[in-house]
Protein backbone atom coordinates (compact mmCIF):
# COMPACT_ATOMS: atom_id res chain seq x y z
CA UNK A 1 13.59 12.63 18.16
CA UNK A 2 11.38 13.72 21.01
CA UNK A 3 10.31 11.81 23.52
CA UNK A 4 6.59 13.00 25.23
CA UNK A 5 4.92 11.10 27.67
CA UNK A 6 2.07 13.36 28.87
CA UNK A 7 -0.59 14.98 27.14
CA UNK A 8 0.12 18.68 27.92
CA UNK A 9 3.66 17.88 26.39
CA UNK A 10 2.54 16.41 23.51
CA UNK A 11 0.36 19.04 22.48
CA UNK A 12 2.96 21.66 23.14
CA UNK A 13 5.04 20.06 20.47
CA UNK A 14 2.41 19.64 18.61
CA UNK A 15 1.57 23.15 18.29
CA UNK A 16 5.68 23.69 17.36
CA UNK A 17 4.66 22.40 13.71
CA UNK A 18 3.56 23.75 10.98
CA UNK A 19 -0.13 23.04 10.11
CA UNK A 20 1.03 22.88 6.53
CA UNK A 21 3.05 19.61 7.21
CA UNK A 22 1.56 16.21 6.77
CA UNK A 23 1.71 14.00 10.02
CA UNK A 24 2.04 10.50 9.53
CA UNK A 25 1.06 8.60 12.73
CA UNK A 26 1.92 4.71 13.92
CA UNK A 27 -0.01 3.79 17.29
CA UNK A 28 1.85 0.74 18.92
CA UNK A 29 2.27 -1.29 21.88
CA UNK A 30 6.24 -0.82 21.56
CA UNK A 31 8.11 -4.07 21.36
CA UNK A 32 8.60 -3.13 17.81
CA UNK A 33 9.41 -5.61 14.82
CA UNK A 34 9.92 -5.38 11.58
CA UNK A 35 6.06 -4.97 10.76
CA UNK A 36 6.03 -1.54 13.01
CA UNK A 37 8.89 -0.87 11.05
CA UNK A 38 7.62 -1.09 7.74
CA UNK A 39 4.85 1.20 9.12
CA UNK A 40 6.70 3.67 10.49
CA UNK A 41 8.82 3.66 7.10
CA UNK A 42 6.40 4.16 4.72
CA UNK A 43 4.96 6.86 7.05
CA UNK A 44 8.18 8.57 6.57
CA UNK A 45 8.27 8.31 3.28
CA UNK A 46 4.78 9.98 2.35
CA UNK A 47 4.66 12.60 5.15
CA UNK A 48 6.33 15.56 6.12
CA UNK A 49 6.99 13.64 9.72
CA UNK A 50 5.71 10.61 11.67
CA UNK A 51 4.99 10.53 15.26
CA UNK A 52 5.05 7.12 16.82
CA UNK A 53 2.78 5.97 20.08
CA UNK A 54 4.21 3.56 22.72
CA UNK A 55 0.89 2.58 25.21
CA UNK A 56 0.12 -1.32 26.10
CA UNK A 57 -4.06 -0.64 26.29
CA UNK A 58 -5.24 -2.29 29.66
CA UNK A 59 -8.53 -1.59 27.88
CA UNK A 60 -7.97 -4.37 25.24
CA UNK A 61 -6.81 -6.89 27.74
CA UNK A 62 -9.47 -9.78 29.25
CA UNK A 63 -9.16 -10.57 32.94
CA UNK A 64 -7.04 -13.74 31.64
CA UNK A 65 -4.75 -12.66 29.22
CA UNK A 66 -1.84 -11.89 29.12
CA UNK A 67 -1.25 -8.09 30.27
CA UNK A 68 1.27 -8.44 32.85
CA UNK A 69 3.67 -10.32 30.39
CA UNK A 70 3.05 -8.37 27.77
CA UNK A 71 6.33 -7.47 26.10
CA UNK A 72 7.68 -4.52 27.14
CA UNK A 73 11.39 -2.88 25.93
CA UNK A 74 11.31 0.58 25.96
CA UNK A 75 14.88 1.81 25.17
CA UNK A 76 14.89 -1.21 22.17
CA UNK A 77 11.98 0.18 20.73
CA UNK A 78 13.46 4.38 21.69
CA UNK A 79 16.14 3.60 19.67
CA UNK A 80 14.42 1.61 16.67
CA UNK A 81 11.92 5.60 16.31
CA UNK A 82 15.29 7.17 16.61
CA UNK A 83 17.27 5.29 13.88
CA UNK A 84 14.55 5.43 11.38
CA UNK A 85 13.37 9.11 11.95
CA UNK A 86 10.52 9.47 13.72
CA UNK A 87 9.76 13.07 14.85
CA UNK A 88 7.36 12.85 18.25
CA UNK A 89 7.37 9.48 20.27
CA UNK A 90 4.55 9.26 22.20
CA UNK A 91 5.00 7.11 25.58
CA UNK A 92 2.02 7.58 28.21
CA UNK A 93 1.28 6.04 31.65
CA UNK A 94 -1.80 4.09 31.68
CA UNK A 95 -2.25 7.34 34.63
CA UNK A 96 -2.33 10.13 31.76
CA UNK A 97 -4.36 8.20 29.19
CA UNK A 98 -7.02 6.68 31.46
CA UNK A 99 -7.20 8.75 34.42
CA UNK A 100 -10.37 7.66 35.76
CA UNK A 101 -10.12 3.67 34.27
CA UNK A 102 -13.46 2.10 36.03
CA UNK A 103 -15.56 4.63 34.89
CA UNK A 104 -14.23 5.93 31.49
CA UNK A 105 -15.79 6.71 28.32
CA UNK A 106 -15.74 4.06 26.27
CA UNK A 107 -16.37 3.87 22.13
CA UNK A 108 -18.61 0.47 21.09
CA UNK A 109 -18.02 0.28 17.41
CA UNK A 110 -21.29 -1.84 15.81
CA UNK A 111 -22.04 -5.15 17.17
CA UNK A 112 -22.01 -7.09 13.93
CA UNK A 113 -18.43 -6.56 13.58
CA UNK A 114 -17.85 -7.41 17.22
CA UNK A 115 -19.61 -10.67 16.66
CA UNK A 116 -17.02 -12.51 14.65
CA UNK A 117 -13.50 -13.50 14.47
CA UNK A 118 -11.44 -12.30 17.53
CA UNK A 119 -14.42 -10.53 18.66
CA UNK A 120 -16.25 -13.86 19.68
CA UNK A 121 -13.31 -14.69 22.16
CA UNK A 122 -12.23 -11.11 23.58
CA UNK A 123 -15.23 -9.80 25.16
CA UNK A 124 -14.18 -5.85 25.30
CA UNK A 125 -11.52 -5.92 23.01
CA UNK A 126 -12.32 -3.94 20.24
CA UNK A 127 -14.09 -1.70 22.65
CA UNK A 128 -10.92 -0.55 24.30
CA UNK A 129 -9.27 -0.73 20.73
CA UNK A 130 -11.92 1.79 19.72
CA UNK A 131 -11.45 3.72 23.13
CA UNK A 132 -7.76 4.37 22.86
CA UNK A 133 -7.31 4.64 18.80
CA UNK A 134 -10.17 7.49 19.33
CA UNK A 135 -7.93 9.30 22.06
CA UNK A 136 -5.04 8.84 20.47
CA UNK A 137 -6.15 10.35 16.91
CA UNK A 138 -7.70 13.24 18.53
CA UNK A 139 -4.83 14.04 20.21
CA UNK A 140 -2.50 13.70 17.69
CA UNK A 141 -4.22 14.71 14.53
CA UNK A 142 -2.49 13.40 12.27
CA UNK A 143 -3.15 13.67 8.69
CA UNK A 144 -2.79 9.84 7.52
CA UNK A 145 -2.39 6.98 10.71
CA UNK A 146 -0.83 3.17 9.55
CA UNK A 147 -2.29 -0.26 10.60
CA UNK A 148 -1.12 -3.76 9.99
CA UNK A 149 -3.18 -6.03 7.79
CA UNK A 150 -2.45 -8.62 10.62
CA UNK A 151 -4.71 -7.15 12.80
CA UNK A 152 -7.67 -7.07 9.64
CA UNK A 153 -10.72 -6.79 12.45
CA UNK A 154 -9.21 -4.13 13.91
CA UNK A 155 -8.40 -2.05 10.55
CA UNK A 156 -11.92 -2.93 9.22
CA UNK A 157 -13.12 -1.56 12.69
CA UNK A 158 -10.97 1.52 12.92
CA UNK A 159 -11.88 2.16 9.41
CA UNK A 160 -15.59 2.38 10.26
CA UNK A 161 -15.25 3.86 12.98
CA UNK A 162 -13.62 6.87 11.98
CA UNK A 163 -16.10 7.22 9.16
CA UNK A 164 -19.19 6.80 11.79
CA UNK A 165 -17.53 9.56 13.77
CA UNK A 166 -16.13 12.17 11.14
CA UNK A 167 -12.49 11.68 12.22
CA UNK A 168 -10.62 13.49 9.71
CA UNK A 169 -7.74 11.21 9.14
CA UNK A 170 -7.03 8.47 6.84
CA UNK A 171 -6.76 5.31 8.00
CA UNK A 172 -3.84 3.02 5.85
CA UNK A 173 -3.65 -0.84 5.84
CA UNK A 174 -0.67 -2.19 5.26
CA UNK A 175 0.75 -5.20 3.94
CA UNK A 176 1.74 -7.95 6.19
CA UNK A 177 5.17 -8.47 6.79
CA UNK A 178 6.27 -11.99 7.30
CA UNK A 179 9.60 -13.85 8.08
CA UNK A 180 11.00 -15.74 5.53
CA UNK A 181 9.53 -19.06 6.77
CA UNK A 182 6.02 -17.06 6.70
CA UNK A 183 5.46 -16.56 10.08
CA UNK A 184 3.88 -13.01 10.40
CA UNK A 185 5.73 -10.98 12.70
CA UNK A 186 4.18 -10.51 15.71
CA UNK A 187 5.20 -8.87 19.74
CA UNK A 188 3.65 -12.37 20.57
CA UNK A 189 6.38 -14.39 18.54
CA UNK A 190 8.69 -13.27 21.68
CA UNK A 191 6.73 -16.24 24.10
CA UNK A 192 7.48 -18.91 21.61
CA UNK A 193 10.38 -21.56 21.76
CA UNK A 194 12.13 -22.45 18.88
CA UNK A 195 10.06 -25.57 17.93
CA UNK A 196 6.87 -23.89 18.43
CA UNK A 197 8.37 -20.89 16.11
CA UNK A 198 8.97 -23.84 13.81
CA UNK A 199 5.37 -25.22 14.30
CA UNK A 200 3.35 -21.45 13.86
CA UNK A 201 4.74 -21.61 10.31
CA UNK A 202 2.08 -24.06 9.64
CA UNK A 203 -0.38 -20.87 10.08
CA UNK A 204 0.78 -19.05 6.94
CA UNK A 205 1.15 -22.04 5.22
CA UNK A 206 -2.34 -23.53 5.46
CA UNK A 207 -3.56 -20.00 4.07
CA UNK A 208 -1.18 -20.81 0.82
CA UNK A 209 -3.22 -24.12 0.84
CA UNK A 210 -6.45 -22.06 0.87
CA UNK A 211 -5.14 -19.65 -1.92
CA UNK A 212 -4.67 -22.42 -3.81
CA UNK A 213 -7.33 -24.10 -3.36
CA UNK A 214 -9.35 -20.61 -4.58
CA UNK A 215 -7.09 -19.84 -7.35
CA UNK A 216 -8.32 -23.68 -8.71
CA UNK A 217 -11.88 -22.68 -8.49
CA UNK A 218 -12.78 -23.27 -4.87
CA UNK A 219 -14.78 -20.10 -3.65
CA UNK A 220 -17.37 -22.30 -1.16
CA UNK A 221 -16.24 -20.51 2.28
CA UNK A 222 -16.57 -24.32 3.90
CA UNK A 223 -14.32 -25.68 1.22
CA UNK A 224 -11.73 -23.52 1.69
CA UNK A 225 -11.95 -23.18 5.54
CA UNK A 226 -11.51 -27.18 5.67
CA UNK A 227 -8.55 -27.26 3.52
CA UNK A 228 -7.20 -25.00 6.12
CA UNK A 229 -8.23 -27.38 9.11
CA UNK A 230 -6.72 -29.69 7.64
CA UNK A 231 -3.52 -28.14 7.06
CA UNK A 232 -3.40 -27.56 10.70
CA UNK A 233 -4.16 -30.70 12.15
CA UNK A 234 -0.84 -31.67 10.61
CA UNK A 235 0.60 -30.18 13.60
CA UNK A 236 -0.76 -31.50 16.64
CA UNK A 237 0.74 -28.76 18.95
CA UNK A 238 -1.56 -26.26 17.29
CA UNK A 239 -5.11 -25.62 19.12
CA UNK A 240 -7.38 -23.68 16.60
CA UNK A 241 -9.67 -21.16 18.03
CA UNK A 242 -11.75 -20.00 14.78
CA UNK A 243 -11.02 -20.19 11.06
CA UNK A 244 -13.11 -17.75 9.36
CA UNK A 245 -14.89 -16.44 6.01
CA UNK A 246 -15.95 -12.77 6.39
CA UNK A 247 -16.14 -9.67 4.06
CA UNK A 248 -12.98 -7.37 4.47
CA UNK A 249 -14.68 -4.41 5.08
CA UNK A 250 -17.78 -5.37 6.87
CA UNK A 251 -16.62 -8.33 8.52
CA UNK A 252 -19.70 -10.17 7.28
CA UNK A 253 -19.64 -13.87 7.33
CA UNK A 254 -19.68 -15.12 3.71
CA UNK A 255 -20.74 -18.86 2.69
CA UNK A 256 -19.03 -18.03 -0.89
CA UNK A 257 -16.59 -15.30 -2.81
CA UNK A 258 -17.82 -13.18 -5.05
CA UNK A 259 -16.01 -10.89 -4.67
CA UNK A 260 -13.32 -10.89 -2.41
CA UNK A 261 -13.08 -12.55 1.24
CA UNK A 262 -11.03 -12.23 4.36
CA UNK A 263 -9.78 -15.66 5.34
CA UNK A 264 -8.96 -15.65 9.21
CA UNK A 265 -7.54 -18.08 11.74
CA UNK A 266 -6.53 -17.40 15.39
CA UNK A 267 -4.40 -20.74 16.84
CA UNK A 268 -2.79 -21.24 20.50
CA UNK A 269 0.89 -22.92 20.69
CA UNK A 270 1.25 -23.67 24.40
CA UNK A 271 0.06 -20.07 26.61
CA UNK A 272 0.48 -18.05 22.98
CA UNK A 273 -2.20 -16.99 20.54
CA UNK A 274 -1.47 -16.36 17.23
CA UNK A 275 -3.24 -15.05 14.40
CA UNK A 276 -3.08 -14.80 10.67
CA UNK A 277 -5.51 -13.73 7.67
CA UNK A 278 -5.44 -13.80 3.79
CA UNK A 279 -7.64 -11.90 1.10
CA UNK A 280 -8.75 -13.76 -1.44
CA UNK A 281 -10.24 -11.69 -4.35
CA UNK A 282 -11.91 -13.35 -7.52
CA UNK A 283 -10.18 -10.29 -9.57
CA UNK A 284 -7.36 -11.03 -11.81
CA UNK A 285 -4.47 -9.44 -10.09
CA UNK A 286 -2.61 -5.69 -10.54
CA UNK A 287 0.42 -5.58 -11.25
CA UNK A 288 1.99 -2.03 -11.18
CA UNK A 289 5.26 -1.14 -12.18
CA UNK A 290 6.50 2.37 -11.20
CA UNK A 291 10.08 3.65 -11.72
CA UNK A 292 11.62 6.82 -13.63
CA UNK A 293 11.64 8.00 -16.75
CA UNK A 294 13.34 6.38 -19.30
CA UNK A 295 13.74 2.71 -17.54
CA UNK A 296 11.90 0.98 -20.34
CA UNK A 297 8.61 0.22 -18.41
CA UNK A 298 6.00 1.05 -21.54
CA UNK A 299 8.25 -1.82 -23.57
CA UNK A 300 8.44 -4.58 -20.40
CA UNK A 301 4.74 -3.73 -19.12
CA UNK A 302 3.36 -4.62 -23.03
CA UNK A 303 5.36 -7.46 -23.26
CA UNK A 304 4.40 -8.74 -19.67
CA UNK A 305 0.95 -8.13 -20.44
CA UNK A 306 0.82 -10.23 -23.38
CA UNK A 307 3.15 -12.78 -21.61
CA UNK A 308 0.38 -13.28 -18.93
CA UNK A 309 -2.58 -12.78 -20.51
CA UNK A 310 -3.73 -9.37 -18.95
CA UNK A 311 -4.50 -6.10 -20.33
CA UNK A 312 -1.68 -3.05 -20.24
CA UNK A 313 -2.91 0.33 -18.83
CA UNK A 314 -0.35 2.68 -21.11
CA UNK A 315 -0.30 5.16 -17.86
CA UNK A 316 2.45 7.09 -19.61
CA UNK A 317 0.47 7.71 -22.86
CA UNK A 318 -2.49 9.00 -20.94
CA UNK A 319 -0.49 11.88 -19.68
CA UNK A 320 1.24 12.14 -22.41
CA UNK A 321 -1.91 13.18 -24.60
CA UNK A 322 -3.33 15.40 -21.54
CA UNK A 323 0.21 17.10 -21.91
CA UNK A 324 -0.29 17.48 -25.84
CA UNK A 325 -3.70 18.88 -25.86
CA UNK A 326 -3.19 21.57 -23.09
CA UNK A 327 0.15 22.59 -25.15
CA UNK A 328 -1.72 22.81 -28.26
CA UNK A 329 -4.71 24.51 -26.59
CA UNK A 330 -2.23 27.75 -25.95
CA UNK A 331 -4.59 28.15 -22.70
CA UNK A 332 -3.72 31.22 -20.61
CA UNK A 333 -1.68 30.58 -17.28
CA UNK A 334 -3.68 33.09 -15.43
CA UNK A 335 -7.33 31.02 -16.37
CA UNK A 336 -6.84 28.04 -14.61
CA UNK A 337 -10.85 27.74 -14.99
CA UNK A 338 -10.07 27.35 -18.77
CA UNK A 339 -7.93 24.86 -18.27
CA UNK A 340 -10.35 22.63 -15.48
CA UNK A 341 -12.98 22.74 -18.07
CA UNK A 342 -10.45 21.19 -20.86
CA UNK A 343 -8.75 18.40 -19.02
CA UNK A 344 -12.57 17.92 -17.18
CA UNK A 345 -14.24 17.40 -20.79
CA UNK A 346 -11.73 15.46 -22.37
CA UNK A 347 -12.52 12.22 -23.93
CA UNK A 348 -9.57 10.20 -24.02
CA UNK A 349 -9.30 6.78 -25.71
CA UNK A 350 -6.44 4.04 -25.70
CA UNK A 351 -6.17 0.78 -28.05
CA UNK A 352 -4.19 -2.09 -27.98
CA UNK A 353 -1.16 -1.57 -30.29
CA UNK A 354 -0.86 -3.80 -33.00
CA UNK A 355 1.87 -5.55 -32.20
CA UNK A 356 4.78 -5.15 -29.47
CA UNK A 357 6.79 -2.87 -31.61
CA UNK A 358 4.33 -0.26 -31.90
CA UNK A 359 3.44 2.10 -29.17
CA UNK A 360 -0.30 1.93 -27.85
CA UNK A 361 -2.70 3.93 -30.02
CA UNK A 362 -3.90 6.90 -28.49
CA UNK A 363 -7.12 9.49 -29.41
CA UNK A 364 -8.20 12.61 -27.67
CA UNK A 365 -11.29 14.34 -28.74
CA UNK A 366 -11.46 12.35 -31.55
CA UNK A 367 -8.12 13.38 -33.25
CA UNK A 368 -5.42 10.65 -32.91
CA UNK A 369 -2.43 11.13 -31.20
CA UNK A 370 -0.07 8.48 -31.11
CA UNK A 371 2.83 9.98 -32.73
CA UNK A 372 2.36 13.52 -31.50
CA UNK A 373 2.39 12.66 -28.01
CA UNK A 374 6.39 10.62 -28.34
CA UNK A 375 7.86 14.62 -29.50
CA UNK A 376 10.32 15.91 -27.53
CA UNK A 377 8.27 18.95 -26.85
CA UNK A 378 5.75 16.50 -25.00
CA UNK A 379 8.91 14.80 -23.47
CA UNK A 380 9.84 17.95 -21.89
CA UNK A 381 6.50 19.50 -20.46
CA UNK A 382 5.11 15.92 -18.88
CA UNK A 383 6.31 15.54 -16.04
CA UNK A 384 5.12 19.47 -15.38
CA UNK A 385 1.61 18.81 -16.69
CA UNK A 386 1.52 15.98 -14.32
CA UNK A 387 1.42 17.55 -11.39
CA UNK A 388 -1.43 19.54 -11.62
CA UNK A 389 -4.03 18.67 -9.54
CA UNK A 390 -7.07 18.84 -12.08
CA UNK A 391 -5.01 16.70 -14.67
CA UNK A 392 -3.92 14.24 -11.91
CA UNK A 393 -7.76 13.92 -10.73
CA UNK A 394 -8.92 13.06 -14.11
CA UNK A 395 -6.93 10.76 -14.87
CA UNK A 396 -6.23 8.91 -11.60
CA UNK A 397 -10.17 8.37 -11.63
CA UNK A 398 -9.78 6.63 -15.07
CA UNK A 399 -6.94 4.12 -14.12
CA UNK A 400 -8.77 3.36 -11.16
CA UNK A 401 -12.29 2.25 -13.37
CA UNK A 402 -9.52 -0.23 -15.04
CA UNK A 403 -8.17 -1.22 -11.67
CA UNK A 404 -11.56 -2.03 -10.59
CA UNK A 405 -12.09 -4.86 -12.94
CA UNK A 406 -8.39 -6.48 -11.88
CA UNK A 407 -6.46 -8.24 -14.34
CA UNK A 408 -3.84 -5.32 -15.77
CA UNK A 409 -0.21 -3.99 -15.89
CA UNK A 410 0.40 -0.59 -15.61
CA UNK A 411 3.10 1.76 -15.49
CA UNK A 412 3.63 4.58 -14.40
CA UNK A 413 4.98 7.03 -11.40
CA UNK A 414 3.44 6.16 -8.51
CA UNK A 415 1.36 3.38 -9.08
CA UNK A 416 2.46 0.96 -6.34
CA UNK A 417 1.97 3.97 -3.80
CA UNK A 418 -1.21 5.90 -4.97
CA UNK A 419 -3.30 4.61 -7.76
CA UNK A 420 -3.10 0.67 -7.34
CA UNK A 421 -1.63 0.40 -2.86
CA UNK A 422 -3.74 -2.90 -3.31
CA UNK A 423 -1.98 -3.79 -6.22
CA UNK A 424 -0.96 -7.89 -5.96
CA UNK A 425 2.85 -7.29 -7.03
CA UNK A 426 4.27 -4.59 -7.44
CA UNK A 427 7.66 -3.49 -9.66
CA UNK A 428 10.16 -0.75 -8.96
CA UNK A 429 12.08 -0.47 -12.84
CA UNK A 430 15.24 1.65 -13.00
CA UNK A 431 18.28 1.69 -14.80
CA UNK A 432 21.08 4.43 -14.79
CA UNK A 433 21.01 7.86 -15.98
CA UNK A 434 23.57 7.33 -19.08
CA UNK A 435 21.84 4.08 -19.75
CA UNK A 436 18.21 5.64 -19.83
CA UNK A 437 19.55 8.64 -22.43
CA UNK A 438 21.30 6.00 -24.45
CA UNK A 439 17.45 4.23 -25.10
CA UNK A 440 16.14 7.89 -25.47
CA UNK A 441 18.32 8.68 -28.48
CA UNK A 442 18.18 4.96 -29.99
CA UNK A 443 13.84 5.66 -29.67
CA UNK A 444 14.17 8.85 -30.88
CA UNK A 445 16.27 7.66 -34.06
CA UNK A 446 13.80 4.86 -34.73
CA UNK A 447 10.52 7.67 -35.13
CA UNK A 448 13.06 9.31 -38.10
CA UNK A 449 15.03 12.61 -35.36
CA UNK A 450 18.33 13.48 -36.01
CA UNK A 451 20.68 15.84 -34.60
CA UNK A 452 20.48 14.45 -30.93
CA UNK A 453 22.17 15.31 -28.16
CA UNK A 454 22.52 12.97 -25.89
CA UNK A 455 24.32 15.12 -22.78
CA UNK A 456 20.95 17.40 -23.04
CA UNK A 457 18.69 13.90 -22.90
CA UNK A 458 20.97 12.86 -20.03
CA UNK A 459 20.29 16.64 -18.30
CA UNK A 460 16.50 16.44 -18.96
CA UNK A 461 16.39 12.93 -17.60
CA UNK A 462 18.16 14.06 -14.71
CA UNK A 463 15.32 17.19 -14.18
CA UNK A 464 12.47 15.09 -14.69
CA UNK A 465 14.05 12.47 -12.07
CA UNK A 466 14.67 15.57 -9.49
CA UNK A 467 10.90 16.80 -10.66
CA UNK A 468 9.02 13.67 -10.23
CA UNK A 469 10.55 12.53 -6.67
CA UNK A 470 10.14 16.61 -5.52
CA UNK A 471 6.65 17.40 -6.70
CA UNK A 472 4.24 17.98 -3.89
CA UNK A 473 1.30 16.08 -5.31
CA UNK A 474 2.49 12.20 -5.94
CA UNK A 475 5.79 12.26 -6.45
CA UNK A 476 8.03 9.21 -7.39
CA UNK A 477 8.77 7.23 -4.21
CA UNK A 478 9.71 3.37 -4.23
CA UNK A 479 6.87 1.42 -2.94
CA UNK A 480 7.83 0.02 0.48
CA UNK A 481 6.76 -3.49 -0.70
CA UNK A 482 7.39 -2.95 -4.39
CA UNK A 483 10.82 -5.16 -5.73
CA UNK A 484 13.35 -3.31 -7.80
CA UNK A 485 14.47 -4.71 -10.80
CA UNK A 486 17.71 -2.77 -12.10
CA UNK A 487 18.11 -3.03 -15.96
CA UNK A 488 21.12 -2.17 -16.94
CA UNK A 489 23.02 -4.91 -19.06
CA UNK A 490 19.65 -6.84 -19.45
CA UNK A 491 17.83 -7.50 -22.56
CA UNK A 492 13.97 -6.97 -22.79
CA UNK A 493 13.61 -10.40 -22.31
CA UNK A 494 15.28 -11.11 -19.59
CA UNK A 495 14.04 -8.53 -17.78
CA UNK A 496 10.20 -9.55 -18.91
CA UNK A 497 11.17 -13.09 -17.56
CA UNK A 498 11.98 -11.91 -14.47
CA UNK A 499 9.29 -9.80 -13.83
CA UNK A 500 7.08 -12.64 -15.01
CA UNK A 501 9.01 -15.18 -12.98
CA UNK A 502 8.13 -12.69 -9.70
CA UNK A 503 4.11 -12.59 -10.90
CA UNK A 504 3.89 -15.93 -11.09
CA UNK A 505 5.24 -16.20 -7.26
CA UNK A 506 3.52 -13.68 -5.97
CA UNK A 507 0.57 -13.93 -7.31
């Protein structure tokens, strides 16, 4: 890893890189945890690098808080970048980033979204968020940049801001990562003692009380903010500053969900201020379940579906029937117009199968499909067929109409990390090679093949593993907050239970 801490260095690395590589980017204010972490993880994991900024913003400071004592541990947080791989760390003087401070430019995102929340209470704040985060990005460039859901006002901000001003980056919100008494990880956890650690659980768990409360019914924003005051009055030590109702995007205040609302609190314990948020969405949750070929997730999703009441999105049968009608269409490799204007045009259907045995019925231009699309010739050529762009477009834009409406399981690739990031729960299914080709040959038995050889069906499981986790456009990565469930030696219904057991806790 390389450490920069000017400007002129920085962009002389920068200019080291290929502009064909994807930059992943994590501003911070060092004292990293495990919620910069998880940032700079999945960064790493969906880029070709990450650079990582250290800079405590004097900009986003009032005159009375708490600046000076601001944690600060560079080597900790040197070696933390190092361990996990970051490329570029990024570690300015307040000298090189602000050189004239008093009388610098500074970016005022709109007022309305200034007006509420933190923004009541930090005159400036998001103002010298906007300042920095706009410096930073322009320096950088960096092809996707990663922000904790903790900090919700300042995501929605950023997010708007770098629309308003024709950034071009995308801006990522990601989950928020929590201890396992629910405390959200914060720099700020640092200043507390061990009782008020104890007490600032109180913050995550008045939210649960909320979520409940919703989940009942309860979508009155003065309802649900008083079950939260009164969650927190149970613990005297804890001074609330503002619980809040606001849209997630536009930071709107909201009297009632209809769709979805950002539930907000900001508390003090003794000197520290704390704060926490919660979505609450009237949608019937996602639930995605990625994993490799072969791991059984068509037979679990159905049977989870059913289980819980919500519809399965047969993922794997949609490209399964794109792959079947551009192999039957014989289309010429060398008129990849021909082929835009077949997978563009297609009409593409799925039913409900009729019962949990049978796979999910499947029509394409009006010719049905269902068995034609299980061949081994379709087997072989999938994984291929889904990674072209114009086939991943189409149908990407279909599962997302479904995911739009809430209330599914789907399966798939990379579900948890493309399609459905804002998916409630989401599964990682696997199982080993051998045991994969052994359900291969036992499925391919059942439709009436013989002659099967099940060291080829372990080979072309292992090719389509390398394929999907190696293709350039989505490939198969492990969602950082998905939970794997390993299948070998379980039954279908134990591992349905499970994964039911998990929805029903998460969700």
């Amino acid at each position: 890893m390389i450490v920069v801490k000017t400007i002129a260095q920085l962009r002389s690395e920068l200019a080291k890189l290929s502009p064909q590589f994807s930059v992943g980017f994590v501003p911070t204010m060092g004292a990293l945890h495990l919620g910069h972490q998880s940032l700079i993880q999945r960064g790493i994991r969906e880029n070709d690098l990450v650079i990582v900024s250290i800079f405590v913003n004097p900009l986003q400071f009032g005159k009375n808080e708490d600046l000076g004592k601001y944690p600060r541990q560079f080597e900790q947080d040197r070696q933390i970048c190092t361990d996990l791989g970051v490329k570029i760390l990024f570690a300015p003087s307040v000298e090189e980033m602000i050189p004239h401070q008093q009388e610098t430019t500074i970016v005022v995102p709109p007022q309305s979204m200034m007006s509420v929340l933190c923004g009541k209470y930090r005159p400036g704040h998001f103002q010298g968020v906007a300042t920095i985060v706009t410096k930073l990005l322009n320096l950088v460039r960096p092809t996707v940049a990663y922000f904790g859901q903790k900090d919700a006002q300042q995501v929605a901000i950023i997010k708007r801001m770098v629309r308003d001003l024709a950034i071009p980056v995308k801006i990522k919100s990601c989950p928020i990562i929590r201890e396992e008494s629910g405390l959200a990880y914060s720099s700020r956890n640092q200043y507390l003692t061990p009782t008020q650690k104890q007490d600032a659980c109180t913050l995550s768990r008045s939210l649960r009380s909320a979520k409940q409360a919703f989940e009942q019914g309860e979508t009155q924003a003065s309802k649900l903010i008083e079950v939260v005051s009164q969650e927190l009055t149970q613990t005297p030590t804890i001074k609330v500053q503002y619980i809040e109702l606001v849209h997630p995007e536009t930071l709107t205040p909201l009297t009632e969900i209809t769709e979805s609302g950002l539930l907000a609190i900001a508390c003090y314990l003794g000197d520290t201020r704390l704060i926490d948020n919660l979505v609450l969405t009237r949608k019937k949750p996602i639930l995605a379940i990625d994993g490799p070929a072969g791991a059984g997730k068509s037979t679990i999703s159905r049977r989870v579906a059913q289980n819980l009441g919500l519809l399965y999105l047969d993922t794997g049968a949609m490209y399964r029937a794109m792959t079947w009608l551009i192999l039957q269409s014989n289309l010429d490799p060398e008129a990849p117009e021909k082929l835009t204007q077949l997978v563009e045009t297609a009409k593409l259907e799925l039913f409900p199968a009729p019962d949990l045995e049978s796979p999910t019925r499947v029509i394409i231009n009006d010719h049905e499909v269902t068995r034609e699309i299980r061949t081994p010739e379709v087997t072989a050529n999938v994984s291929k067929i889904a990674a072209l762009g114009v086939v991943r477009k189409k149908l990407v834009a279909m599962q997302k109409e479904y995911g739009e409406k809430g209330g599914i399981v789907a399966e798939g690739r990379d579900l948890g990390t493309n399609v459905f990031p804002q998916a409630q729960l989401k599964i990682f299914l696997t199982a080993s090679v051998q045991e994969r080709a052994r359900r291969r040959a036992l499925d391919l038995e059942s439709q009436g093949f013989t002659n099967i050889d099940i060291q080829q069906l372990q080979q072309e499981i292992e090719q389509r593993d390398h394929l999907d986790s190696t293709r350039e456009l989505a490939p198969l990565i492990k969602a950082e907050d998905a939970i794997e469930v390993i299948t070998d030696g379980l039954t279908i219904e134990e591992v349905t239970e499970k994964i039911v057991s998990l929805y029903r806790v998460n969700c």
